[in-house]
Protein backbone atom coordinates (compact mmCIF):
# COMPACT_ATOMS: atom_id res chain seq x y z
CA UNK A 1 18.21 -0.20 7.57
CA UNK A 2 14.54 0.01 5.82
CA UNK A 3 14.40 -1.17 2.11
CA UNK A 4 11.89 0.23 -0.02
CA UNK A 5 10.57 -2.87 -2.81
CA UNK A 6 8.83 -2.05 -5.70
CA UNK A 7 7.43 -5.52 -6.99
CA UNK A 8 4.90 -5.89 -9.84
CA UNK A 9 2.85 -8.46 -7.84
CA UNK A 10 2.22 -9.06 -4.15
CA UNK A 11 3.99 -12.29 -2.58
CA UNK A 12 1.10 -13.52 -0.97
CA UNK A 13 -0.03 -15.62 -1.54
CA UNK A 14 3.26 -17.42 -2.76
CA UNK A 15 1.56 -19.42 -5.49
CA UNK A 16 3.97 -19.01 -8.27
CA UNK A 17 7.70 -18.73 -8.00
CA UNK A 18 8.06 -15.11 -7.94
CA UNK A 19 5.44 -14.30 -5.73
CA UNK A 20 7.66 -17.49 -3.58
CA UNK A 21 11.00 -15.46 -4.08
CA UNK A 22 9.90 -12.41 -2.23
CA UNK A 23 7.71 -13.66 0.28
CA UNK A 24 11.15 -15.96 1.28
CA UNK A 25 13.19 -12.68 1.28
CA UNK A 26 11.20 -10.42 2.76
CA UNK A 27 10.60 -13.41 5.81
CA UNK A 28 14.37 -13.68 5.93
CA UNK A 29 14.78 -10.10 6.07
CA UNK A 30 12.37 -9.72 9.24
CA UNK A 31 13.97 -12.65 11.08
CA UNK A 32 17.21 -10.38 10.63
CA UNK A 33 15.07 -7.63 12.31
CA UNK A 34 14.57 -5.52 9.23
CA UNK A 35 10.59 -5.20 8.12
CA UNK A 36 10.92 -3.83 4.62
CA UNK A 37 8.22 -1.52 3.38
CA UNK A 38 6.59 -3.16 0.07
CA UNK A 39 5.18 -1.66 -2.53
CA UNK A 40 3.07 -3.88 -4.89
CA UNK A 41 -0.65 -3.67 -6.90
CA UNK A 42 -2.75 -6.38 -6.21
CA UNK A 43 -5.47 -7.65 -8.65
CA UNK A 44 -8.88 -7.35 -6.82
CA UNK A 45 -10.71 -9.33 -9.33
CA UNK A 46 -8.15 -12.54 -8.05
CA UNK A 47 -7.73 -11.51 -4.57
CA UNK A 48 -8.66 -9.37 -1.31
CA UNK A 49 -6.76 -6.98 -0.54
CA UNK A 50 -7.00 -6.85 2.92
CA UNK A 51 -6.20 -10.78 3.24
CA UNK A 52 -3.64 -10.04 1.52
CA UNK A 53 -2.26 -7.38 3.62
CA UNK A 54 -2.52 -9.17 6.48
CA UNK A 55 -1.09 -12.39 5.85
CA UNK A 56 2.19 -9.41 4.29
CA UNK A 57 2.16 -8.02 7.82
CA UNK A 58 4.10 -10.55 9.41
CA UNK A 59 7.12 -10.16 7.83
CA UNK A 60 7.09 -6.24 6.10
CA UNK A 61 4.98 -3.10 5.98
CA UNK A 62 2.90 -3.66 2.75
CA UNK A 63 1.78 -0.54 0.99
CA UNK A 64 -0.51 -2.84 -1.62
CA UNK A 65 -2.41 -0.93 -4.74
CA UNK A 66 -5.29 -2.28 -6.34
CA UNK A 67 -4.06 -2.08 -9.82
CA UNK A 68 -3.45 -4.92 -12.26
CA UNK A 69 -1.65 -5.15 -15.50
CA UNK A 70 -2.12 -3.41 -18.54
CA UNK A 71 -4.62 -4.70 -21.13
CA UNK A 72 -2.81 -5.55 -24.34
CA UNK A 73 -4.10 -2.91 -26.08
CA UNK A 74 -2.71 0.00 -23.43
CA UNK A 75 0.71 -2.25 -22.71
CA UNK A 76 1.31 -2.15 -26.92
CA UNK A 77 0.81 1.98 -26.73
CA UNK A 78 3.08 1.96 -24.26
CA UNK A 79 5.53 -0.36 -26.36
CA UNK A 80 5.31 2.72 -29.20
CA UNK A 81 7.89 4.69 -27.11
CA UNK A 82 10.60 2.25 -26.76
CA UNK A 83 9.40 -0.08 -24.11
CA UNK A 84 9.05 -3.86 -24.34
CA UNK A 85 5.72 -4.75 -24.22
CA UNK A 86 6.07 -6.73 -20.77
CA UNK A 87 7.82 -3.93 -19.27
CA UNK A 88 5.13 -1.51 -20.30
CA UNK A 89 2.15 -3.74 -18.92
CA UNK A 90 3.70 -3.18 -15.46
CA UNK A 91 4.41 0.24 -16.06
CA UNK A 92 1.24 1.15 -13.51
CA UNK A 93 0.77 5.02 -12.82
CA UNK A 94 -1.00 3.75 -9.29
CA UNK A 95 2.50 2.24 -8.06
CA UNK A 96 4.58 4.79 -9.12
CA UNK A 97 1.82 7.29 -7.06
CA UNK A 98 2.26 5.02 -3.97
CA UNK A 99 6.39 5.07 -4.45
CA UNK A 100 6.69 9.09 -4.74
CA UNK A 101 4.43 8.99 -1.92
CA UNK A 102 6.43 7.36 0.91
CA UNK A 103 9.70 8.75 -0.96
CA UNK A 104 8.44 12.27 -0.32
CA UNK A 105 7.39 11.32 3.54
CA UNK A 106 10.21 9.16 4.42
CA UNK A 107 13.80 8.40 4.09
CA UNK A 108 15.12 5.07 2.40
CA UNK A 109 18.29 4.51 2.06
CA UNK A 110 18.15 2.05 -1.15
CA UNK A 111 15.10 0.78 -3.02
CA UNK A 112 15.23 -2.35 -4.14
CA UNK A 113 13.43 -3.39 -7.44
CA UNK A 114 12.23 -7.13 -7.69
CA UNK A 115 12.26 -7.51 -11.49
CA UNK A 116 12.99 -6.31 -14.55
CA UNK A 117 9.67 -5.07 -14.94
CA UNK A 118 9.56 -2.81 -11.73
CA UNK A 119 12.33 -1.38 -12.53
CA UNK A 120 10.69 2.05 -14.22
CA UNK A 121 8.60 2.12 -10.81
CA UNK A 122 11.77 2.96 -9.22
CA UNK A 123 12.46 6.24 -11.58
CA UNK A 124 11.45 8.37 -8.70
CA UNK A 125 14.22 7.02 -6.32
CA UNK A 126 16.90 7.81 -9.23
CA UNK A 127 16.03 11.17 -9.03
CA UNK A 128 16.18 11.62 -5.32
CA UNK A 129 19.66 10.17 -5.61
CA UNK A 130 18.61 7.04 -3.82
CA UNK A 131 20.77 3.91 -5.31
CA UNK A 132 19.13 1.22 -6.83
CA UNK A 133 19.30 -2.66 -6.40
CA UNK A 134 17.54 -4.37 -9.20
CA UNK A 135 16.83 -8.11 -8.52
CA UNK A 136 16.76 -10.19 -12.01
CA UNK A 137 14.85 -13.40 -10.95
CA UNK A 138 15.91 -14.67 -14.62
CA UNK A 139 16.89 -13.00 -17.43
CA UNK A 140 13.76 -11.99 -19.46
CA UNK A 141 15.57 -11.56 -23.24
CA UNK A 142 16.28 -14.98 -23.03
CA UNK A 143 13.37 -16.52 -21.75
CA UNK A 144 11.74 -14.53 -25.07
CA UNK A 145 14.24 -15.52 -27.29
CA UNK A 146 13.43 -19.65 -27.43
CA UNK A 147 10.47 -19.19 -28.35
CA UNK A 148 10.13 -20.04 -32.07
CA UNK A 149 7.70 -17.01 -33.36
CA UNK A 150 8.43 -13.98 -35.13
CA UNK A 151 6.61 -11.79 -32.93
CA UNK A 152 8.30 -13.43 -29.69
CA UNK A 153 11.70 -13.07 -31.06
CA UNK A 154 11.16 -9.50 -31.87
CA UNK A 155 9.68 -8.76 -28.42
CA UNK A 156 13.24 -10.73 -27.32
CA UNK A 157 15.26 -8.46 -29.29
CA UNK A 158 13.81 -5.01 -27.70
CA UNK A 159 14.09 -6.72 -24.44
CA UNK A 160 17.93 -7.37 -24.77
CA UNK A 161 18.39 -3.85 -25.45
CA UNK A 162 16.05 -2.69 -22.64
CA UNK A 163 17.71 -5.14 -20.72
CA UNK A 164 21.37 -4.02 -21.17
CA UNK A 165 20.47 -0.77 -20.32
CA UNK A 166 18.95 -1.36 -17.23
CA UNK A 167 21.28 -3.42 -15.83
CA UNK A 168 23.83 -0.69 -16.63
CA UNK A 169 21.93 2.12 -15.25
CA UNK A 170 20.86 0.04 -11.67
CA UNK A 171 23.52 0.59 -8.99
CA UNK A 172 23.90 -3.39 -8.25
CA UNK A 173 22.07 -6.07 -10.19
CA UNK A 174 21.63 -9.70 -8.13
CA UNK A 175 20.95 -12.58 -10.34
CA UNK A 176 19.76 -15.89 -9.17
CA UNK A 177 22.94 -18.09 -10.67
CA UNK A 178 26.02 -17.52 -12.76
CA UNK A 179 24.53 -18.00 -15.81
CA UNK A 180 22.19 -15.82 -15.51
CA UNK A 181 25.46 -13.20 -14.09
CA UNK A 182 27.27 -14.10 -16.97
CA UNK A 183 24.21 -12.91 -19.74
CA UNK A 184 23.28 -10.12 -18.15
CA UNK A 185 26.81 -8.64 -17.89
CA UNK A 186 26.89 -9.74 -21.73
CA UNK A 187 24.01 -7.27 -22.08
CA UNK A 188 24.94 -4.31 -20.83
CA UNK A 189 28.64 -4.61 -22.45
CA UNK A 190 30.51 -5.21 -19.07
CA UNK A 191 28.95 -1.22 -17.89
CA UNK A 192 26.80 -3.86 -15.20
CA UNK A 193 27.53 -4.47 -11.44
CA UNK A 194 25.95 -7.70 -11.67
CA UNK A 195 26.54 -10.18 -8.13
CA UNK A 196 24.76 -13.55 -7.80
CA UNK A 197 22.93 -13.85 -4.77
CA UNK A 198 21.08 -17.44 -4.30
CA UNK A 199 17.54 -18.02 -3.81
CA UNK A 200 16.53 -18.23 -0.43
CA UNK A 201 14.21 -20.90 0.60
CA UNK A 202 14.07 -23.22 3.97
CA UNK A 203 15.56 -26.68 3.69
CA UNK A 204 12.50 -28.48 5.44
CA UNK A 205 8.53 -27.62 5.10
CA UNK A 206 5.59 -29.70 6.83
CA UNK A 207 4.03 -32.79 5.33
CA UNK A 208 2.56 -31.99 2.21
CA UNK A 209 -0.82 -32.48 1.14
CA UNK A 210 -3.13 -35.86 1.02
CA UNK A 211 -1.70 -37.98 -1.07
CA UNK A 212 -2.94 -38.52 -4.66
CA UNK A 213 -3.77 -41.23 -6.79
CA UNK A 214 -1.24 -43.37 -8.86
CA UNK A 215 2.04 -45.30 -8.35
CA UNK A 216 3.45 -42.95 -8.41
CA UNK A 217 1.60 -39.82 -9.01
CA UNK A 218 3.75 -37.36 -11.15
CA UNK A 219 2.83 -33.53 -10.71
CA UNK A 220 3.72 -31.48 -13.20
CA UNK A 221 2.91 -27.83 -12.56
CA UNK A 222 1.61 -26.31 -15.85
CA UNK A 223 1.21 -22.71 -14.96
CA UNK A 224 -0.79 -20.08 -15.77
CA UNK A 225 -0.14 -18.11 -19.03
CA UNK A 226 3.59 -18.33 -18.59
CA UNK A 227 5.24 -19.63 -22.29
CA UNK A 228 8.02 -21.75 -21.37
CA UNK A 229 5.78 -24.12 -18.56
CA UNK A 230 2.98 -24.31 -21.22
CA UNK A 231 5.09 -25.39 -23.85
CA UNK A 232 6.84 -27.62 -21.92
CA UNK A 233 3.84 -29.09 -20.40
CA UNK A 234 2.63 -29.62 -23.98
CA UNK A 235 5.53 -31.55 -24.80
CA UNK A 236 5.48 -33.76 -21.60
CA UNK A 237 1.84 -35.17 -22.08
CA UNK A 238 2.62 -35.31 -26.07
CA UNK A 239 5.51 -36.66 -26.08
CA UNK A 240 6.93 -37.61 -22.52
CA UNK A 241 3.97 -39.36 -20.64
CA UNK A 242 3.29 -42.44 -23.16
CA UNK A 243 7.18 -43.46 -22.60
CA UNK A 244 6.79 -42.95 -19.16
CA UNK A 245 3.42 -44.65 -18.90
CA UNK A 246 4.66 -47.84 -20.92
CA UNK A 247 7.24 -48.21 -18.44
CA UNK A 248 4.99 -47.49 -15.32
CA UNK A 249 1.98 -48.83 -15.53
CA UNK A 250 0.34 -47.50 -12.64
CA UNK A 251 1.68 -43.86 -12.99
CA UNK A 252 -0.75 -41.05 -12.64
CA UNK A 253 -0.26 -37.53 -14.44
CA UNK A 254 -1.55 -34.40 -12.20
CA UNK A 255 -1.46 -31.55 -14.11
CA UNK A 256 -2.06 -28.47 -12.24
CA UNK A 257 -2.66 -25.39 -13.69
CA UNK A 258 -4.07 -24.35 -17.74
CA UNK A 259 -3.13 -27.42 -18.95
CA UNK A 260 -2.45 -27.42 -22.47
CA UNK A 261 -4.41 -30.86 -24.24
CA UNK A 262 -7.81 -32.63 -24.13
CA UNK A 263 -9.61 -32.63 -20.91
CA UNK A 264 -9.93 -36.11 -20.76
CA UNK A 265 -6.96 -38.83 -21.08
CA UNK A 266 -6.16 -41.54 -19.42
CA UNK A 267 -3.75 -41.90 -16.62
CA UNK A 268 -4.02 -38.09 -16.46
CA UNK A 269 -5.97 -35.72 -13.91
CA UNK A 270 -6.30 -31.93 -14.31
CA UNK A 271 -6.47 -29.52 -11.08
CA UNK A 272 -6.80 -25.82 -10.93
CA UNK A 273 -3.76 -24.12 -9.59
CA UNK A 274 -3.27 -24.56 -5.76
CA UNK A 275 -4.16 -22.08 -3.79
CA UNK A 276 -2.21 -24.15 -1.44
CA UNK A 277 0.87 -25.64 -2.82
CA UNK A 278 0.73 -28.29 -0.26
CA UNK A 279 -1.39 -29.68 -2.24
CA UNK A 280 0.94 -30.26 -5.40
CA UNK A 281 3.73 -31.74 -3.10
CA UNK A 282 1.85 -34.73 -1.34
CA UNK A 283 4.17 -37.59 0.32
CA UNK A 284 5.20 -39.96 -2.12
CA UNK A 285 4.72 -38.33 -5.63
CA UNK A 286 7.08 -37.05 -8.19
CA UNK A 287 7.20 -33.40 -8.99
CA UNK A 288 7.91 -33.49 -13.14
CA UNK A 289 9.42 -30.18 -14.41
CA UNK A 290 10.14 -30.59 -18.27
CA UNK A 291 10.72 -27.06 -19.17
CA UNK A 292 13.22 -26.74 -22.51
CA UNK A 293 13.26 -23.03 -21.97
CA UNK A 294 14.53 -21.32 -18.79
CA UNK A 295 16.05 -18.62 -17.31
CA UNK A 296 16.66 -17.86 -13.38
CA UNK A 297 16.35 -20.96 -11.14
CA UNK A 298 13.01 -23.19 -10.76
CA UNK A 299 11.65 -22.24 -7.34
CA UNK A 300 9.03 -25.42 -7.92
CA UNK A 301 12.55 -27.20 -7.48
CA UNK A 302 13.77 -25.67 -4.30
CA UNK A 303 10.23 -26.14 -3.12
CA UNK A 304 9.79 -29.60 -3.88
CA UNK A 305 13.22 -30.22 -1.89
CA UNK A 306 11.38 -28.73 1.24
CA UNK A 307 8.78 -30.91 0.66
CA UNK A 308 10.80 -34.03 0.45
CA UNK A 309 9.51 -34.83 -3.08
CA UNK A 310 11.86 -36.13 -5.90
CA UNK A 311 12.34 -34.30 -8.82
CA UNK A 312 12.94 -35.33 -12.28
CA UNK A 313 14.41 -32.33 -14.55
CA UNK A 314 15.55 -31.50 -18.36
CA UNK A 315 18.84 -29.57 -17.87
CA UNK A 316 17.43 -26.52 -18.61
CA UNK A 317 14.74 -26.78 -15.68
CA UNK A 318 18.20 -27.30 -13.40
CA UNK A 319 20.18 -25.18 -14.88
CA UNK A 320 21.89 -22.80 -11.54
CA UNK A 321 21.04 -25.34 -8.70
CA UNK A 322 24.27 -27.26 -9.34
CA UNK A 323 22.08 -30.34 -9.32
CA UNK A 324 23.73 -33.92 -9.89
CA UNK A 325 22.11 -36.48 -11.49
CA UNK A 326 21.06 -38.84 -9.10
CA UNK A 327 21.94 -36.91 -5.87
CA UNK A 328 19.36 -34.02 -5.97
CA UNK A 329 17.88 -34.73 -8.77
CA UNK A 330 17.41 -37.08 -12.11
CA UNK A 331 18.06 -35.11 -14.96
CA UNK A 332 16.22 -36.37 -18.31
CA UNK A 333 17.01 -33.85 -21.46
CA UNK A 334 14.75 -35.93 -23.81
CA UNK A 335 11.47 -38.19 -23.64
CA UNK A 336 13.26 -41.41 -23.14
CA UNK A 337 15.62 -39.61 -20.72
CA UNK A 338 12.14 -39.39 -18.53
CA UNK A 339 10.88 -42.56 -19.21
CA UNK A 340 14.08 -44.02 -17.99
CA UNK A 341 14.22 -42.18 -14.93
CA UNK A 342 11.17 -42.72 -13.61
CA UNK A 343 12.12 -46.49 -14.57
CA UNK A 344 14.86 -46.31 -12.23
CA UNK A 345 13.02 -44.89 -9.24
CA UNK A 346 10.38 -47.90 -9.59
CA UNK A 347 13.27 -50.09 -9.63
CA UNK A 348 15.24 -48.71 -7.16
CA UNK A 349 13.33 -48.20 -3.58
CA UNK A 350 15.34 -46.57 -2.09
CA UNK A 351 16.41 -43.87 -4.64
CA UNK A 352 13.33 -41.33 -4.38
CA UNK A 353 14.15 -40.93 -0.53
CA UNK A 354 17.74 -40.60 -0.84
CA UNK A 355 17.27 -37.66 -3.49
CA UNK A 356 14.92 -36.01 -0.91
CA UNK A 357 17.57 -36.39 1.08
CA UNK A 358 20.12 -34.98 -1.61
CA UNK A 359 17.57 -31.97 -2.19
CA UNK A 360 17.07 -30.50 1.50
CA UNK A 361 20.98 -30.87 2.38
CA UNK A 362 21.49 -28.61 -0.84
CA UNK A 363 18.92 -26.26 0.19
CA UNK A 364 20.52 -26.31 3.62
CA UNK A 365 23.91 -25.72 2.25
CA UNK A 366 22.73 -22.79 -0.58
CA UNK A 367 19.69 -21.53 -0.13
CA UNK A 368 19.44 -20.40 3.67
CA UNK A 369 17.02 -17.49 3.92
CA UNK A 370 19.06 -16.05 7.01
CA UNK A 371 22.15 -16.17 5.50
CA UNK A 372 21.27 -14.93 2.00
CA UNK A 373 19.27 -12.07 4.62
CA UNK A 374 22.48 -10.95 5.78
CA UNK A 375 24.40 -10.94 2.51
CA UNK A 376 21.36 -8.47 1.12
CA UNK A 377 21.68 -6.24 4.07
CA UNK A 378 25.46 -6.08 3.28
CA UNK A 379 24.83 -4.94 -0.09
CA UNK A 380 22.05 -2.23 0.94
CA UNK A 381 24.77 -0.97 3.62
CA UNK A 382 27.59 -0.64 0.79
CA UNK A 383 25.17 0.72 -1.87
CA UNK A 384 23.64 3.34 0.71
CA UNK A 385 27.20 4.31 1.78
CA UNK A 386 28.75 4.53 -1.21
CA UNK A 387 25.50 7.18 -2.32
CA UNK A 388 26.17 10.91 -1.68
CA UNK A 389 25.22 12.97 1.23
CA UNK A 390 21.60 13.38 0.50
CA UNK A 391 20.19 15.87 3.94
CA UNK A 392 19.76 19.00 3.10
């Protein structure tokens, strides 16, 4: 069975946690046998499209459109008839083009939407009758909603709405934990089909990259643009690091990413974002992730695991991984919460390899691309025979 997946970005290369999502599923679903055929707009100005469409080959047919989002000014128009503003950014008339195109030359039996925001790509499938799967990597309302502006929280409110309705409308909605089930069936007043399908994501990578100054070195992965990392990035080097650093000494701060704060500080280096994530995972550091908004599951989590680097969390950044304090993970929910964990992991030698440890077994145990391959084919085969008779 061939899937047809509208995304609003191309997985490769996997240098944020989306773009690390798909390129996991759609490498699980071709070690199943089944080469998807992708449908995503690539930026030119940030990458090459033919790299990128080569690197896709190996594990689906990409059908990639040079496109990129919205500008602010065109995304707000299209917010003026009813559409949150992020939805209508992605709202490309190139992709939808490129979807009526193989719709009208081939036959799909489901299409599969990754994200809220590809969702209205997928309008042409509705009308053919073809059912679809919309995968909600987090729930977006929320993610909106704790952030403490006006404008934000109205943007939240429309999206809620939006939300409900699409998750109502989509034949099957997969969410990324029960949590995030739990909202989204909130949202569209029980009318959902909402199923939680794990992350996929393999329990062991290779060695990282060369290692990085400090003892230890703490990555923290700012982002780029995205609200909740930013603001919790902020708050780590405001707030977090001095408690940290009067407890270790010797620790280092990498910040990769648009680091919010002065360009100079000591016991803190800035990096671009990694092409490579290697790079951000080197043996023997701590990967920081001090987010106080979230939604979905951290992927920078279930990657670090791979990597065999320790992770120390708020809640909220391990919220869905059913995480225990001290097996997979330390979990710190305020500044001294940090500053004593990292405390403990200078103190205790043997604790940051026994949460690696802790980390990959989980990943081994939930997160198994095959497996989670084969329960997504399931669901295709049940939403494609439960569709009507569509020859003729």
């Amino acid at each position: 069975m061939e899937p047809l997946v509208i995304a609003t970005k191309a997985p490769w290369p996997p240098i944020d946690g989306g773009r690390r999502l798909l390129w996991n599923t759609l490498e699980g679903l071709a070690a199943e046998g089944v080469r998807a055929s992708l449908v995503a707009p690539v930026d030119p100005r940030r990458f090459d499209l033919r790299e990128v469409a080569a690197a896709l080959a190996a594990v689906c047919e990409p059908h990639l459109v040079p496109a990129r989002p919205a500008t602010a000014p065109r995304a707000l128009l299209g917010a003026l008839g009813g559409r949150p503003w992020t939805v209508a950014r992605h709202a490309l008339a190139e992709v939808r083009r490129e979807v009526e195109r193989l719709l009208a030359e081939r036959t799909f039996a489901v299409v599969h939407a990754e994200q809220l925001q590809a969702l209205p790509q997928a309008a042409p499938a509705r009308r053919r009758g073809i059912p679809v799967l919309l995968r909600a990597q987090n729930v977006e309302s929320d993610l909106w909603r704790g952030a403490d502006r006006w404008l934000l929280a109205a943007e939240a409110r429309r999206l809620a709405r939006w939300e409900g309705r699409a998750v109502a409308r989509a034949e099957r909605t997969l969410a990324l934990s029960e949590r995030d089930a739990g909202r989204l069936r909130e949202l569209s007043g029980g009318k959902g089909q909402v199923e939680v399908l794990a992350a996929p994501f393999s329990a062991r990578l290779p060695a990282g990259g060369p290692p990085l100054p400090g003892d230890p070195p703490v990555v923290l992965l700012a982002g780029s643009g995205w609200l909740p990392n930013r603001e919790g990035a902020a708050w780590f080097r405001r707030e977090v690091w001095p408690r940290v650093r009067a407890e270790c000494p010797r620790a280092e701060l990498h910040l990769f990413g648009d680091a919010p704060g002065p360009d100079r500080e000591e016991g803190v280096r800035l990096h671009p974002a990694p092409r490579d994530s290697a790079a951000a995972f080197p043996p023997g550091s701590v990967l920081a992730v001090p987010l106080r908004i979230a939604s979905g599951v951290r992927i920078k989590v279930l990657e670090a695991w791979a990597w065999g680097v320790p992770v120390v969390g708020t809640p909220e950044a391990l919220a869905g991984l059913a995480a225990r304090d001290g097996v997979e993970a330390l979990v710190a929910g305020d500044a001294a919460g940090f500053a004593a964990a990292f405390a403990r992991l200078a103190a205790e030698p043997g604790l940051a390899a026994a949460l690696a440890t802790g980390g990959r077994a989980a990943l081994a145990a939930r997160h198994d691309p095959r497996g989670l391959a084969r329960r997504l084919l399931g669901l295709y085969a049940e939403l494609a025979a439960a569709a009507p008779d569509r020859r003729g």
